[in-house]
Protein backbone atom coordinates (compact mmCIF):
# COMPACT_ATOMS: atom_id res chain seq x y z
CA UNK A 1 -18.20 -51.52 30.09
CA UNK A 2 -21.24 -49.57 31.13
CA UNK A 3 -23.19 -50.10 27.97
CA UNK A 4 -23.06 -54.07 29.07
CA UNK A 5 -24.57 -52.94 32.24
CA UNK A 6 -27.65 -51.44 30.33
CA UNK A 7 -27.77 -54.16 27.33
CA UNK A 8 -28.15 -56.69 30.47
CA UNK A 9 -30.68 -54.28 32.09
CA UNK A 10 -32.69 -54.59 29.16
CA UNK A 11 -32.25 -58.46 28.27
CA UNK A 12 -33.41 -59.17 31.59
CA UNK A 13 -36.79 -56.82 31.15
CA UNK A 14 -37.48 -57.56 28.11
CA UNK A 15 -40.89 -59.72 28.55
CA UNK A 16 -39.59 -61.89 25.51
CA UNK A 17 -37.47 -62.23 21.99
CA UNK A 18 -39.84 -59.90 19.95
CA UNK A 19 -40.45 -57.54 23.11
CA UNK A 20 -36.04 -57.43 23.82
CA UNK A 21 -36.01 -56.82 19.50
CA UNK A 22 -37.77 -53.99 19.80
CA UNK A 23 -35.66 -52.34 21.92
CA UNK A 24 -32.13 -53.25 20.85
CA UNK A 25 -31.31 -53.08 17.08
CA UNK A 26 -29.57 -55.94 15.43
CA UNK A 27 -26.50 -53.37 15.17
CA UNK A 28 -26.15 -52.69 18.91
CA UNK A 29 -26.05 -56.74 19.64
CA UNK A 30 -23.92 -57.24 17.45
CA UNK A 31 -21.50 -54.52 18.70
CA UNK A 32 -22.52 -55.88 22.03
CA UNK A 33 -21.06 -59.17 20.93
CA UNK A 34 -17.91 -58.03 19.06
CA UNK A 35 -17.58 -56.13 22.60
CA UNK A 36 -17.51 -59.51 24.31
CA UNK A 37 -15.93 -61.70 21.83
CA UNK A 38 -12.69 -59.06 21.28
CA UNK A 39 -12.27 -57.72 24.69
CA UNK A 40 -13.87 -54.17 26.22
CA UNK A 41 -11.10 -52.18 24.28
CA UNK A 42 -12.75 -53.53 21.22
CA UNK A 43 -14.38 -50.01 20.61
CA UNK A 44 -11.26 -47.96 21.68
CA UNK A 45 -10.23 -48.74 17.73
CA UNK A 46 -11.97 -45.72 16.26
CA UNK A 47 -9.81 -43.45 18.86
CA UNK A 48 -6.45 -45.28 17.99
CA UNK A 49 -7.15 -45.12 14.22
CA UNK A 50 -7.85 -41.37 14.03
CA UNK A 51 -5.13 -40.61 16.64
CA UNK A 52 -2.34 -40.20 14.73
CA UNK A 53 0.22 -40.52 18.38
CA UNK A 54 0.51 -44.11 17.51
CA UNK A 55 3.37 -45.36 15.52
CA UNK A 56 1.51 -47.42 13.19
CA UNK A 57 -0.24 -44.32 12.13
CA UNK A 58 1.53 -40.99 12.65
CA UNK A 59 3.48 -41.78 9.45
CA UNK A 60 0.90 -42.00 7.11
CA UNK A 61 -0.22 -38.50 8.76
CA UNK A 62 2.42 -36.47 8.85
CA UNK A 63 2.86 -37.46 5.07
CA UNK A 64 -0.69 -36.73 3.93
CA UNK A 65 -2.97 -35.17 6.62
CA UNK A 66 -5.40 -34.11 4.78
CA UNK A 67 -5.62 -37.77 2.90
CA UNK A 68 -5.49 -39.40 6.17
CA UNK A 69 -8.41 -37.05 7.65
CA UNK A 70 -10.52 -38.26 4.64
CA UNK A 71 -9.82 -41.34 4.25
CA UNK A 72 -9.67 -42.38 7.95
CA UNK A 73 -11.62 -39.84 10.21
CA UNK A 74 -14.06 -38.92 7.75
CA UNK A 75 -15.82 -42.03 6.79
CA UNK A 76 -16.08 -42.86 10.66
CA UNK A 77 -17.74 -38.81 11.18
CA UNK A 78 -20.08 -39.68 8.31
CA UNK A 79 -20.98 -43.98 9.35
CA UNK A 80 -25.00 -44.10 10.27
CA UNK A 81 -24.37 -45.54 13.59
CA UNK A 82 -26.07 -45.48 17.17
CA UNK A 83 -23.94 -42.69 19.47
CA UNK A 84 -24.21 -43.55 23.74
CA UNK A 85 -24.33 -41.12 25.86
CA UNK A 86 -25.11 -40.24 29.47
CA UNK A 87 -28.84 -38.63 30.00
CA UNK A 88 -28.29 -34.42 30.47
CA UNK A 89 -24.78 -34.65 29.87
CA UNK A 90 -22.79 -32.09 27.06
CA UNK A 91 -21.84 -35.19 25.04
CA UNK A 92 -25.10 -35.71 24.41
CA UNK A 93 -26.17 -32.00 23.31
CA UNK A 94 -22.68 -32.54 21.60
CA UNK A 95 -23.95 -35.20 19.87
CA UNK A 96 -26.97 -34.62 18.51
CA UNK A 97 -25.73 -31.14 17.11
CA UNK A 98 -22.63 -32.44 15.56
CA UNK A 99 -23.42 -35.61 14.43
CA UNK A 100 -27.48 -35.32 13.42
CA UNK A 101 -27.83 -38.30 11.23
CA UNK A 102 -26.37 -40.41 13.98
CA UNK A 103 -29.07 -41.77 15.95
CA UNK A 104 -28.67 -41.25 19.69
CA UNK A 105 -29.66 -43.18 22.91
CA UNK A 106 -29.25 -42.42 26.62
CA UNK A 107 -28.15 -44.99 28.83
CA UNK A 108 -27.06 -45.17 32.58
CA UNK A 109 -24.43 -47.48 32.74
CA UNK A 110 -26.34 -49.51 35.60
CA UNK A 111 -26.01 -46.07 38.04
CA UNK A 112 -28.76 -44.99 40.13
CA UNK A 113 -30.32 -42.25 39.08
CA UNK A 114 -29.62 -39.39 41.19
């Protein structure tokens, strides 16, 4: 959970509440804390509900792919949400030219820069 390494990070240099607010959106703590409170594969849902190898779902898109691509992958493609990535790295570039009205932020997982 690298992204708990950097939410930390910035709890502890925040200077205070309004100081740490301004740097983490309401959004990102509370996916921080549906993180915590569900277990680290918490976020791994969006890649097991538009995979359709699992068997809960590969019926639903063999019968109706093109239904299941809208009414599953879609809305998740189009949700206003804040995309992680790595600083420099092709997701990123990936990122912001696929997805432009998703905003994006770099973080380093706790690494040291090299």
């Amino acid at each position: 959970m690298s992204g708990f390494t950097d939410w930390a990070q910035t709890v502890a240099d925040s200077e205070d509440a309004a100081d740490f607010r301004s740097r983490v959106t309401d959004s990102e703590n509370v996916s921080m804390w549906q993180s915590l409170a569900f277990k680290p594969n918490y976020k791994a849902a969006y890649c097991m509900a538009v995979c359709p190898a699992g068997e809960d779902v590969l019926g639903p898109y063999l019968d109706d792919r093109r239904g299941f691509l809208g009414n599953v992958v879609k809305p998740l493609q189009d949700k206003v949400e804040t995309l992680y990535v790595r600083e420099g790295s092709a997701a990123k570039a990936y990122a912001e030219r696929r997805f432009p009205h998703k905003p994006v932020k770099e973080v380093d997982g706790g690494y040291p820069k090299r």
